[in-house]
Protein backbone atom coordinates (compact mmCIF):
# COMPACT_ATOMS: atom_id res chain seq x y z
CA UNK A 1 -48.11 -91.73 20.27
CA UNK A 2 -47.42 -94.87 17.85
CA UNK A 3 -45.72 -98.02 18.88
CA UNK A 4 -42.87 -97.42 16.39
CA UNK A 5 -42.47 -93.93 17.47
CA UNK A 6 -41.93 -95.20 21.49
CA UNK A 7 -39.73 -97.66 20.23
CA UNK A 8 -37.26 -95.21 18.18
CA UNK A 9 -37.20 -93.17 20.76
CA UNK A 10 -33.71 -92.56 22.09
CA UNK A 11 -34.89 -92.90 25.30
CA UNK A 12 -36.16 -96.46 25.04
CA UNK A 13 -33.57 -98.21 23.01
CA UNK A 14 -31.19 -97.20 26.04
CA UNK A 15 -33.51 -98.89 28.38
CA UNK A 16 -33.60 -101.65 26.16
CA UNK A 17 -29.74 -102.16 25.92
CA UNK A 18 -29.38 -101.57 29.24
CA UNK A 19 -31.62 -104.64 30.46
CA UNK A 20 -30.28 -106.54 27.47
CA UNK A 21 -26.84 -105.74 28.90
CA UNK A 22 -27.95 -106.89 32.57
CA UNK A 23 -29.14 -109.96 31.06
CA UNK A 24 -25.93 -110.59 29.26
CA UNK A 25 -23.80 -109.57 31.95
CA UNK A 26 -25.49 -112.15 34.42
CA UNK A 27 -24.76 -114.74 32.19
CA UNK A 28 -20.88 -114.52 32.54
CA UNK A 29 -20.22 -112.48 35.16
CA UNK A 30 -16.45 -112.98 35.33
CA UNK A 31 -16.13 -111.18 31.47
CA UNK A 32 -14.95 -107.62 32.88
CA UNK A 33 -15.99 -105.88 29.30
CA UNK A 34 -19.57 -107.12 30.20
CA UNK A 35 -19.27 -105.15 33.44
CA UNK A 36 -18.18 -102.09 31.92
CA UNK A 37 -20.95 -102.34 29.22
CA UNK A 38 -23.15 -102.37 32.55
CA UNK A 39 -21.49 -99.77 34.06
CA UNK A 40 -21.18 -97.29 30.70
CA UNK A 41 -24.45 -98.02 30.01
CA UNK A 42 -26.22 -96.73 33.34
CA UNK A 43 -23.85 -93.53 33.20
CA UNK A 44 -25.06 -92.98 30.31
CA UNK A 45 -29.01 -92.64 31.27
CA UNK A 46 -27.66 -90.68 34.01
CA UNK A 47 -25.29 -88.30 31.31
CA UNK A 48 -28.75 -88.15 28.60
CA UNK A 49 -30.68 -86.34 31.65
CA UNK A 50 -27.79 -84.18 32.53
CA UNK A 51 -27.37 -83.73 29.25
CA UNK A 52 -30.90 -82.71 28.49
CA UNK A 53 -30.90 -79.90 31.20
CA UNK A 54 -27.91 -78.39 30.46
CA UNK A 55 -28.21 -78.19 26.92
CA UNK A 56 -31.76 -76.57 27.35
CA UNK A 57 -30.30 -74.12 29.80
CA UNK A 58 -27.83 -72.94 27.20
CA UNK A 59 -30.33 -73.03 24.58
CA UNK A 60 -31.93 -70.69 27.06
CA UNK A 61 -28.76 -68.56 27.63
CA UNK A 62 -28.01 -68.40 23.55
CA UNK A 63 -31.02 -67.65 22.09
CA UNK A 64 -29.31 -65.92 19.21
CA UNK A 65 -28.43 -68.55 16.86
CA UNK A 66 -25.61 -68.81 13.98
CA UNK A 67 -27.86 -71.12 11.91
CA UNK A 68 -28.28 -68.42 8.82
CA UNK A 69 -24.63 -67.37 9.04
CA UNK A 70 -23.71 -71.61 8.72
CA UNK A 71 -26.40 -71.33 5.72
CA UNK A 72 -24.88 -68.56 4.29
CA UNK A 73 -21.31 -70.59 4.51
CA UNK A 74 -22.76 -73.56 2.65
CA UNK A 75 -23.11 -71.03 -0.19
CA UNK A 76 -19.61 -70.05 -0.15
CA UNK A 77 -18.34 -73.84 0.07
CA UNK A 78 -20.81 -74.29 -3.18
CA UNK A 79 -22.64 -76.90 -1.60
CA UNK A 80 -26.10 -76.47 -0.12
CA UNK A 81 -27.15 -79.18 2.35
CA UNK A 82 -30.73 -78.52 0.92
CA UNK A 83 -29.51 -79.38 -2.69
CA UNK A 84 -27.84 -82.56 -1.41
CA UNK A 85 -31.27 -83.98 0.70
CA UNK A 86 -34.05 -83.22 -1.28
CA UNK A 87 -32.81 -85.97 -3.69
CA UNK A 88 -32.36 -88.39 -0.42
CA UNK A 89 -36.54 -87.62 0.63
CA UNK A 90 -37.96 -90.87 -1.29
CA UNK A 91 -36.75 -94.12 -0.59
CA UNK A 92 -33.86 -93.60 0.78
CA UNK A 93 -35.16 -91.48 4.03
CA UNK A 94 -35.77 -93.64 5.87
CA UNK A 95 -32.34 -95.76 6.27
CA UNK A 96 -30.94 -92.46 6.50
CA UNK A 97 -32.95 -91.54 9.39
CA UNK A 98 -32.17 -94.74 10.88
CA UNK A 99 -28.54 -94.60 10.29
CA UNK A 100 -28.57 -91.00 12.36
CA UNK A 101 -30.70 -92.57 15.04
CA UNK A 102 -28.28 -95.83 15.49
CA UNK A 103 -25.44 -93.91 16.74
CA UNK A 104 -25.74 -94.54 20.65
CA UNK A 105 -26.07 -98.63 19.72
CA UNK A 106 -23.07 -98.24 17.33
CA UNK A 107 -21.24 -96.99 20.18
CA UNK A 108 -22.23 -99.74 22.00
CA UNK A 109 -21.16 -102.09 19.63
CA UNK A 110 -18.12 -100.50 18.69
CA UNK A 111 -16.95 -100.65 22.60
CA UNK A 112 -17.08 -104.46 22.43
CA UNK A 113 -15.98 -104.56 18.98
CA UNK A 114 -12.48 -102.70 20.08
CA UNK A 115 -12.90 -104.64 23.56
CA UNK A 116 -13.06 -107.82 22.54
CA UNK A 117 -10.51 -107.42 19.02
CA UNK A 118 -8.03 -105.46 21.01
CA UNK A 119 -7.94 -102.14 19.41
CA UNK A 120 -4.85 -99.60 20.64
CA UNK A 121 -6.08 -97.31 22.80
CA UNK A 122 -9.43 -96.78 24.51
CA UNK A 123 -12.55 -95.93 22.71
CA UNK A 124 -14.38 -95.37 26.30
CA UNK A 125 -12.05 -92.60 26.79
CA UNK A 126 -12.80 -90.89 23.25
CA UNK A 127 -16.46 -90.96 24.08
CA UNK A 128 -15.90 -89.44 27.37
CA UNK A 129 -14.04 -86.47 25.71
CA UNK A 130 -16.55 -86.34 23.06
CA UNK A 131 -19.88 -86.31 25.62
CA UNK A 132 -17.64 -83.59 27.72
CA UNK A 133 -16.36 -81.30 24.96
CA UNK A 134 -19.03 -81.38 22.50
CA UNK A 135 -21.68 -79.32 24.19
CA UNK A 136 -19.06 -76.94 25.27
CA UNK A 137 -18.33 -76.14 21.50
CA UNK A 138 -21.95 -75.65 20.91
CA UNK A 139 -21.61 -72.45 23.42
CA UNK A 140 -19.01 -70.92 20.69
CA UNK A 141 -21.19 -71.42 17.83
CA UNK A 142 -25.27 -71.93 18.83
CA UNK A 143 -27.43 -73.04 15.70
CA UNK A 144 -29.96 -75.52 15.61
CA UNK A 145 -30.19 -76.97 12.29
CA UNK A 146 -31.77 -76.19 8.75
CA UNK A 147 -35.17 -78.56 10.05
CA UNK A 148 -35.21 -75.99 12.91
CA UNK A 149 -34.39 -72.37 11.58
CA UNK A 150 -36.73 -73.14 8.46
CA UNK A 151 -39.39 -74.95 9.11
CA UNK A 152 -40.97 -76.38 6.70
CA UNK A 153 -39.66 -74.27 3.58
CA UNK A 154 -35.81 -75.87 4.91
CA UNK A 155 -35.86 -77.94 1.84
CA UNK A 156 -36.12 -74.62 0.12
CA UNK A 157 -35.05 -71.76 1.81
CA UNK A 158 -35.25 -68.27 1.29
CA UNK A 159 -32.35 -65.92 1.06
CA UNK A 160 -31.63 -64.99 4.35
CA UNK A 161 -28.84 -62.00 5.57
CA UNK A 162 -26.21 -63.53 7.23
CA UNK A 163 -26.76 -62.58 11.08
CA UNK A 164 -27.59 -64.20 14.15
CA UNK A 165 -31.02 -65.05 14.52
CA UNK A 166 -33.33 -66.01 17.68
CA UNK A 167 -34.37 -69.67 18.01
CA UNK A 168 -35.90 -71.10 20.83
CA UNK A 169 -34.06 -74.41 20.88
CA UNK A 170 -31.11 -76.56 21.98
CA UNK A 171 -27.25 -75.49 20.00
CA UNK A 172 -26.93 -78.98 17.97
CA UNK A 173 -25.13 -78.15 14.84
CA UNK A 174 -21.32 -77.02 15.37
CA UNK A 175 -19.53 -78.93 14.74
CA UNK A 176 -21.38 -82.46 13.86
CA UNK A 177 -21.10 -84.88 16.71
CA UNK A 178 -22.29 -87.52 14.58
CA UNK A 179 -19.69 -87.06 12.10
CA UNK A 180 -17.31 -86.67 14.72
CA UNK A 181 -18.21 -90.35 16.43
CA UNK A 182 -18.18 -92.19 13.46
CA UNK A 183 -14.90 -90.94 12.38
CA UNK A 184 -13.92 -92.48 16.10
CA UNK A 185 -14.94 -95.56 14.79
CA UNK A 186 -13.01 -95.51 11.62
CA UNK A 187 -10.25 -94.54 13.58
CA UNK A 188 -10.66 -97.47 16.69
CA UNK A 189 -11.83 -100.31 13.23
CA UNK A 190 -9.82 -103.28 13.61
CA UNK A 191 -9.09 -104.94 10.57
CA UNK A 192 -10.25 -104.56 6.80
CA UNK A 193 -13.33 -105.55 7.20
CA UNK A 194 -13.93 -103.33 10.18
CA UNK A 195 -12.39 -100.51 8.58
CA UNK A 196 -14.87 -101.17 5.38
CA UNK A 197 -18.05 -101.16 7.47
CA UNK A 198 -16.81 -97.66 9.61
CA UNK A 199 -16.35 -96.35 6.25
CA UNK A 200 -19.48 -97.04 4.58
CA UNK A 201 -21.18 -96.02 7.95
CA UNK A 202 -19.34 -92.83 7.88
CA UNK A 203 -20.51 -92.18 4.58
CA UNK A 204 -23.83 -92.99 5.10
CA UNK A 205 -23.72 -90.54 8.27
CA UNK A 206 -22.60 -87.73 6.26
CA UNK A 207 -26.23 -88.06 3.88
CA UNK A 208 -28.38 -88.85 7.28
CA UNK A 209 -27.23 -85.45 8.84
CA UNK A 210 -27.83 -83.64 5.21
CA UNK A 211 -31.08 -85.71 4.89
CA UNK A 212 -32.77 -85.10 8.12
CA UNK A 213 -32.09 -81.33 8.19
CA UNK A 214 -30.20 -81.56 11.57
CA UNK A 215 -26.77 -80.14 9.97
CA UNK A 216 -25.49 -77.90 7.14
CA UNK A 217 -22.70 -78.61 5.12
CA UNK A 218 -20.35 -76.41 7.00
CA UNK A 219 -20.83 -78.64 10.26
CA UNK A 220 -19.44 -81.40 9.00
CA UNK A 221 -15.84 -80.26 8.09
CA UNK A 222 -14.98 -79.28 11.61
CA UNK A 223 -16.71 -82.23 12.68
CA UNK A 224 -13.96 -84.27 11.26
CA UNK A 225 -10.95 -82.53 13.14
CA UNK A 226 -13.30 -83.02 15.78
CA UNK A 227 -13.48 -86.62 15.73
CA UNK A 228 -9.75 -86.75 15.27
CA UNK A 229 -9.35 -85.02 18.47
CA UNK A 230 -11.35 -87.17 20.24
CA UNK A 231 -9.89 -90.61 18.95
CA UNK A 232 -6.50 -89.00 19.65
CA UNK A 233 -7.77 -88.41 23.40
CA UNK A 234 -8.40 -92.32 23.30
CA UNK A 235 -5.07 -93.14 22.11
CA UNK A 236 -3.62 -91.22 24.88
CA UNK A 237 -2.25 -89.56 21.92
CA UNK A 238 -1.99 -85.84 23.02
CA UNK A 239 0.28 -84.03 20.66
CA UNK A 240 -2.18 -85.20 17.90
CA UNK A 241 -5.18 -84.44 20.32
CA UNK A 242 -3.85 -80.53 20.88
CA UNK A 243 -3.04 -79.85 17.40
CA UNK A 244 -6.79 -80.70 15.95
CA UNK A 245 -8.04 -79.78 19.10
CA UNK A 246 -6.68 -76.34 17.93
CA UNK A 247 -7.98 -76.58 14.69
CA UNK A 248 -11.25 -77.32 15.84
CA UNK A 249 -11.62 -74.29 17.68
CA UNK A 250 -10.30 -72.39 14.61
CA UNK A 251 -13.59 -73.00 13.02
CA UNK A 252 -15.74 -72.42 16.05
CA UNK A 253 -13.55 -69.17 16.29
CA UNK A 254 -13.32 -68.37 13.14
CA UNK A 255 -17.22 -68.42 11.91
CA UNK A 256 -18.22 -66.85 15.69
CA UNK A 257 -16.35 -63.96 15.46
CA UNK A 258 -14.72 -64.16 11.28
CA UNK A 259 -17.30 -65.30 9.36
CA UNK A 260 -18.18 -61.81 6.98
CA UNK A 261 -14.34 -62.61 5.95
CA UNK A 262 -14.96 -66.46 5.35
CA UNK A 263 -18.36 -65.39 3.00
CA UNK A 264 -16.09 -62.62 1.24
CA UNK A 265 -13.85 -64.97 0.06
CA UNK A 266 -15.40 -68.21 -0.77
CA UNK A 267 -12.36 -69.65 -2.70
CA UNK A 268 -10.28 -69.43 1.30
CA UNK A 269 -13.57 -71.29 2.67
CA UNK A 270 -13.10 -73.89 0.66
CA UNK A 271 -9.48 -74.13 0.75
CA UNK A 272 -9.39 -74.17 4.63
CA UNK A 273 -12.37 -76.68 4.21
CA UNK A 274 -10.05 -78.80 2.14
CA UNK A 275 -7.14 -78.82 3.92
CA UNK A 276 -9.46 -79.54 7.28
CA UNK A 277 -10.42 -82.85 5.47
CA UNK A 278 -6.88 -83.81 4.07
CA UNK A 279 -5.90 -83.25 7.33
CA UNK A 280 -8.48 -85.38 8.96
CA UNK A 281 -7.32 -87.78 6.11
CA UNK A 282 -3.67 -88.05 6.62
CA UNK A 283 -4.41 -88.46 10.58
CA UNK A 284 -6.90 -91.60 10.23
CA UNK A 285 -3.93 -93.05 7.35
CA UNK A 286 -1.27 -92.40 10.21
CA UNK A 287 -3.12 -94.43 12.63
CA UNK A 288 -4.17 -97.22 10.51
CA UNK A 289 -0.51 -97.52 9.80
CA UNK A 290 0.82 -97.53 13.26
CA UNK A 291 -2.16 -99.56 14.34
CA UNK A 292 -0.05 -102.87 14.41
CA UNK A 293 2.98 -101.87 16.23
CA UNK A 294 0.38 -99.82 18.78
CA UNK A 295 -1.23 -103.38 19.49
CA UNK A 296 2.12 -105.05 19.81
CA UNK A 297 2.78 -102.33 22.99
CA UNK A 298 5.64 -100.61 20.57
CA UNK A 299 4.48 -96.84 21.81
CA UNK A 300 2.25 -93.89 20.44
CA UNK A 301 3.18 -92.15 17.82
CA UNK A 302 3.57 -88.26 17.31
């Protein structure tokens, strides 16, 4: 194994934040957010090992896989994630692939971002619904990813019916995780400039999953309700957290048990597609909105 490819590896750069952590922690001891770092950070190690097992037992326990039904849904949406990262393989792989490998640091950094700027709500708490719900939705809907039902040929796949198929690996694609926690952080951004960089790393999220063949097109829409649910969970905001809670599970429902309805009529894909992201939309405006009077200790909204 390279150097570069031990040092990527998810594995290590925890290791590595955790000692840098210890080291930083030691250094003012009496700065409580550098004891929760700490603290986060070695339940973390302890959650990627959990993590690991359990996901590999239900990998085990759904071997049939949704991936070409979620290929077959890309179709209907019009938007193929092969079309949109075969364009992204040249130059631009590579940041991409970093930018989907960054997201356990960005967490990191977005804790003491929020900690330290004084963001409404907690983001801990978000993460904690995220890491306990997330694999839960993967029972509802197992796929893997195009990289992983494909092959090599997922930059061009063949026509495929739209069935379950077996796969011998790990559920990972719905609803997208990664889109999920970085809408968190646009949600939990303090300021303009906070907001701008969440943005642009949300963005740039949305092409890494495309790019690196982890996630169809499809994931990503219920990814965003998803990551609305989550923040809300933070914000100890639980009307909001129930309602796209609910319409999370309305995908995972609705493709598991719908989705010959959803292919027959592409033009109610898309519209339920759309109105998942306006939704998503109007949620992250309402909080950016009541953002100041949240800080100020005014309430939580509805």
């Amino acid at each position: 194994m390279r150097a570069i490819d031990i040092l990527i590896n998810p594995s290590t750069i925890a290791i590595i934040a955790l000692l840098l952590s210890v080291i930083w922690m030691l250094r003012d001891e009496k700065d409580r957010a550098r004891i929760e770092l700490v603290f986060a950070l070695v339940l973390n190690l302890f959650y990627g090992v959990f993590l690991n097992i359990f996901m590999g037992r239900e990998g085990a326990a759904f071997p049939w896989k949704f991936d070409h039904v979620l290929f077959r849904l890309d179709a209907s949406l019009g938007i193929q994630a092969a079309c949109i990262a075969r364009p992204l393989q040249g130059f631009l792989h590579i940041p991409l692939w970093l930018v989907y490998q960054s997201m356990v640091p960005m967490m990191i950094a977005w804790f003491l971002l929020t900690r330290y700027r004084r963001s409404p709500g907690s983001i801990i708490l978000a993460y904690v619904a995220e890491l306990v719900s997330g694999p839960l939705l993967y029972m509802i809907v197992p796929a893997c990813g195009p990289i992983y039902a494909f092959g090599k040929q997922w930059l061009s796949p063949p026509a495929v019916a739209p069935e379950a198929v077996r796969l011998a690996g790990m559920p990972n694609a719905f609803p997208s995780l990664h889109i999920g926690t970085a809408l968190v952080f646009l949600m939990f951004a303090p300021g303009k400039i906070w907001k701008a960089v969440a943005l642009l790393f949300l963005a740039a999220t949305c092409l890494a999953t495309l790019s690196t063949g982890e996630h169809y097109v499809i994931d990503l829409i219920p990814g965003l309700a998803f990551g609305v649910f989550v923040s809300a969970i933070g914000m100890r905001n639980l009307r909001r957290a129930g309602c796209f809670l609910a319409l999370t599970l309305s995908w995972s429902l609705g493709v598991r048990f719908a989705y010959t309805i959803l292919l027959a009529h592409p033009m109610l894909t898309r519209s339920l597609a759309g109105l998942t992201v306006m939704a998503a939309a109007f949620a992250l405006a309402r909080q950016w909105s009541t953002a100041p009077a949240l800080e100020a200790g005014h309430g939580i909204p509805a």
